[in-house]
N, C-alpha and C. Protein backbone atom coordinates (compact mmCIF):
# COMPACT_ATOMS: atom_id res chain seq x y z
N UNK A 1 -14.68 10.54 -30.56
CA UNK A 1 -13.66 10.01 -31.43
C UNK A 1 -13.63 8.49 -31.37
N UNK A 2 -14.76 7.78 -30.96
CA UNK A 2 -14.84 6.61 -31.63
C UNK A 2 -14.30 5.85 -33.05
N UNK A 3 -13.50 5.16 -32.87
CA UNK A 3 -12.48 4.55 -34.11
C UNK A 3 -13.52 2.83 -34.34
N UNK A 4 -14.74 2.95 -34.78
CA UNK A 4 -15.51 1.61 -35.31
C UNK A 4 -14.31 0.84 -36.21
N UNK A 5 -13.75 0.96 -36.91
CA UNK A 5 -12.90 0.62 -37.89
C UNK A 5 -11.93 -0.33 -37.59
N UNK A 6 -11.70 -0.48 -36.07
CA UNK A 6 -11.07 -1.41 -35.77
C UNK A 6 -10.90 -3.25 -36.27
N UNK A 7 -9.67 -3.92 -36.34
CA UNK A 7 -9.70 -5.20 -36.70
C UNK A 7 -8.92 -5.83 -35.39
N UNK A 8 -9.32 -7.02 -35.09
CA UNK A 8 -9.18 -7.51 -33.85
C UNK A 8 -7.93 -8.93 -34.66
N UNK A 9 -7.11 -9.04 -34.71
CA UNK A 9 -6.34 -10.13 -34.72
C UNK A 9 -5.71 -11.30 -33.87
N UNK A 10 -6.20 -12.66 -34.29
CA UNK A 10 -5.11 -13.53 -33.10
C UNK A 10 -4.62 -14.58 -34.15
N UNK A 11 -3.42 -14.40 -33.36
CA UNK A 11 -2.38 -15.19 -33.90
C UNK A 11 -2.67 -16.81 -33.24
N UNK A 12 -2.19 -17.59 -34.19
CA UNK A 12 -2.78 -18.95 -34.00
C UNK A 12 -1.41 -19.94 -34.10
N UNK A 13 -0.64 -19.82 -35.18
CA UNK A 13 0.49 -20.62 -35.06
C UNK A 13 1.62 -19.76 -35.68
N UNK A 14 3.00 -19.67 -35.35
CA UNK A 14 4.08 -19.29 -35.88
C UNK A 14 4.82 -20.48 -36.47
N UNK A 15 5.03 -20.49 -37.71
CA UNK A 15 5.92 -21.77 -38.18
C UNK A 15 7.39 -21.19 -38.27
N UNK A 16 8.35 -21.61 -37.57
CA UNK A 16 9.60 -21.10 -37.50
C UNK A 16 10.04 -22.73 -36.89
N UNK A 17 11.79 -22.93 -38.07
CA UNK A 17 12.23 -24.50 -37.78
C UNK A 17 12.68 -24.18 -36.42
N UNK A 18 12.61 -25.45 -35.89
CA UNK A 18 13.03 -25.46 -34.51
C UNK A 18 14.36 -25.02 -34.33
N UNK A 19 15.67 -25.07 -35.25
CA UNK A 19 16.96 -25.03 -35.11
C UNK A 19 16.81 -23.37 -35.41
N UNK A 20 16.17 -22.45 -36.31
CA UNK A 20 16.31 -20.90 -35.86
C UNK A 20 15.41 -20.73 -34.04
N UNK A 21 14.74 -21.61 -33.67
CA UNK A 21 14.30 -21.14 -32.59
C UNK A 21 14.81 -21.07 -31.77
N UNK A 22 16.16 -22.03 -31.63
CA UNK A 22 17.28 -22.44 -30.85
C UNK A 22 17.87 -21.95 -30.64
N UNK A 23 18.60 -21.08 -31.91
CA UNK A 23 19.44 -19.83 -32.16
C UNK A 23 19.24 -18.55 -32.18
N UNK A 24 17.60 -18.38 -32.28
CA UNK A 24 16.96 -17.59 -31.82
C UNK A 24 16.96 -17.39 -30.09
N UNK A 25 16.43 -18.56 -29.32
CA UNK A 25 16.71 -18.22 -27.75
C UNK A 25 18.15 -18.31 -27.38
N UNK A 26 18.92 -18.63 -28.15
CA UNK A 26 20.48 -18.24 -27.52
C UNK A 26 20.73 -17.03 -27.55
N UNK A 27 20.86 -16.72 -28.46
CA UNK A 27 20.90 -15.23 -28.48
C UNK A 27 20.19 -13.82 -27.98
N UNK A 28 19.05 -14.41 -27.68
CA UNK A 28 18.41 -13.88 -26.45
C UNK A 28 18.68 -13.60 -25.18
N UNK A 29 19.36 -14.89 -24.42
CA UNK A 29 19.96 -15.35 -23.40
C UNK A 29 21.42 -14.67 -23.42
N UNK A 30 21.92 -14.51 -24.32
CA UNK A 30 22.97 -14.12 -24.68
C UNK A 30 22.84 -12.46 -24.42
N UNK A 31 22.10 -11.48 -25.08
CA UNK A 31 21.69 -10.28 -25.14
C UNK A 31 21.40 -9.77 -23.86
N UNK A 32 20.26 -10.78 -22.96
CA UNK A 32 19.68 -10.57 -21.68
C UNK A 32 21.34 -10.62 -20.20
N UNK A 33 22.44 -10.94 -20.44
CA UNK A 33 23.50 -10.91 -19.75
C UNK A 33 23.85 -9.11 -19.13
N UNK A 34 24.02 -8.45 -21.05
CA UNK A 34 24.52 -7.52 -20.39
C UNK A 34 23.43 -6.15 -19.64
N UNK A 35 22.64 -6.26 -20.44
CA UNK A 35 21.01 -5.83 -19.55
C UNK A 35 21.05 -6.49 -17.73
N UNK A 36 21.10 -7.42 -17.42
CA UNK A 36 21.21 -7.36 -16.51
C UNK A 36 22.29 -6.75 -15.69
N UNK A 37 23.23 -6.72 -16.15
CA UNK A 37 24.55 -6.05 -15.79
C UNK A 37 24.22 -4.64 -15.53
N UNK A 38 23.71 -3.92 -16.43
CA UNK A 38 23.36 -2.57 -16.60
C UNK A 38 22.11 -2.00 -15.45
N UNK A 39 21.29 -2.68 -15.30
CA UNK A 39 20.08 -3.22 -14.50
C UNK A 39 20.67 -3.14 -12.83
N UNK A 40 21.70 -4.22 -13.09
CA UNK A 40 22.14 -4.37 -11.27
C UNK A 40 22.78 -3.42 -10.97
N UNK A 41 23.76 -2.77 -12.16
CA UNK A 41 24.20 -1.43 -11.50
C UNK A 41 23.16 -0.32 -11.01
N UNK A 42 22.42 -0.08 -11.87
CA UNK A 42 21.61 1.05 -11.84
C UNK A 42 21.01 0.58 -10.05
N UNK A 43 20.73 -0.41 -10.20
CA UNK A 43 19.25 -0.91 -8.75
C UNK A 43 20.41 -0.64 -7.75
N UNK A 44 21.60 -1.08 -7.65
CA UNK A 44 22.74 -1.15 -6.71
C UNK A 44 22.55 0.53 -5.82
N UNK A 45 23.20 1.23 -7.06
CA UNK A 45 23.24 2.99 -6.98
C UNK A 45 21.98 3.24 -6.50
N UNK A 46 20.73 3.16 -6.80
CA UNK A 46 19.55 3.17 -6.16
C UNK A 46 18.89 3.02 -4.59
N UNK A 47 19.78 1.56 -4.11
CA UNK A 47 19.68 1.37 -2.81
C UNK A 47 21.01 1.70 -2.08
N UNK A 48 22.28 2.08 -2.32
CA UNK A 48 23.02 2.81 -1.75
C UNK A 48 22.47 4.40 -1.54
N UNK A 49 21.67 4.85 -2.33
CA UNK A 49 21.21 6.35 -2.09
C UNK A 49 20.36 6.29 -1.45
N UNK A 50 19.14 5.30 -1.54
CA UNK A 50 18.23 5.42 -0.54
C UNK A 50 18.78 4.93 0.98
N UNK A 51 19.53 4.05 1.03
CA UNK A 51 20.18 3.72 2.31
C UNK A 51 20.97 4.60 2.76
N UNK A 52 21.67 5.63 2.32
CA UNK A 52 22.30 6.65 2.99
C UNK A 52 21.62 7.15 3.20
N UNK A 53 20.11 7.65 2.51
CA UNK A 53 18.98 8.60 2.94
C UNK A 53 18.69 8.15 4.54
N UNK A 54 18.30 6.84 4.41
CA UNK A 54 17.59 6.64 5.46
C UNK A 54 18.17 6.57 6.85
N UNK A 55 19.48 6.21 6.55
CA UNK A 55 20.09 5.78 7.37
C UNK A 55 20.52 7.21 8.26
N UNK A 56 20.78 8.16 7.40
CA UNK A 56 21.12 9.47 8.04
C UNK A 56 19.96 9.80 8.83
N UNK A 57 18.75 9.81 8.69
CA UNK A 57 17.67 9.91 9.24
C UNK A 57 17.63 8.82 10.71
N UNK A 58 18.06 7.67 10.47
CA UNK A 58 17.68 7.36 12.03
C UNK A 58 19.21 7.81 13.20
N UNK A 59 20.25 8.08 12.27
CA UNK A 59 21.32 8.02 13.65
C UNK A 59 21.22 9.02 14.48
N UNK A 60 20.68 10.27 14.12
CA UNK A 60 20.24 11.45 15.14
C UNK A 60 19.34 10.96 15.71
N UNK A 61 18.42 9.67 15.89
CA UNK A 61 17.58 9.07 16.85
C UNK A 61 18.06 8.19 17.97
N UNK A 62 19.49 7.79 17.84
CA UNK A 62 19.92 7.00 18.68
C UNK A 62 19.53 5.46 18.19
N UNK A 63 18.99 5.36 16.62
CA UNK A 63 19.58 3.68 15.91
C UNK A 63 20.11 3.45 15.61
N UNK A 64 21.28 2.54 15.59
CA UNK A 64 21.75 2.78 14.76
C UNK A 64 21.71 1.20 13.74
């Protein structure tokens, strides 16, 4: 299933005025806030479960 047919493209310049690019990365920056929010919860819950995992595992060893 060789696909010969292929076209290889590169992009060379984007012309976009600097003032949508501006408002363009604000709003980016802006968007990327609550993603992280969502992000730190999730990773938070993640290492509280693995840390109770582990942790239950060493105190019957005498670590504590």
């Amino acid at each position: 299933m060789d696909n010969d047919n292929t076209t290889h493209v590169n992009i060379i310049d984007i012309k976009m005025p600097f003032w949508s690019m501006v408002i363009f990365m604000v709003k980016a920056s802006i968007a990327a806030i609550p993603a992280f929010i969502i992000l730190s919860f999730f990773g938070s819950v993640l290492f509280m479960l693995l840390g109770s995992l582990f942790n239950g595992m060493f105190i019957g060893m005498g670590h504590y």
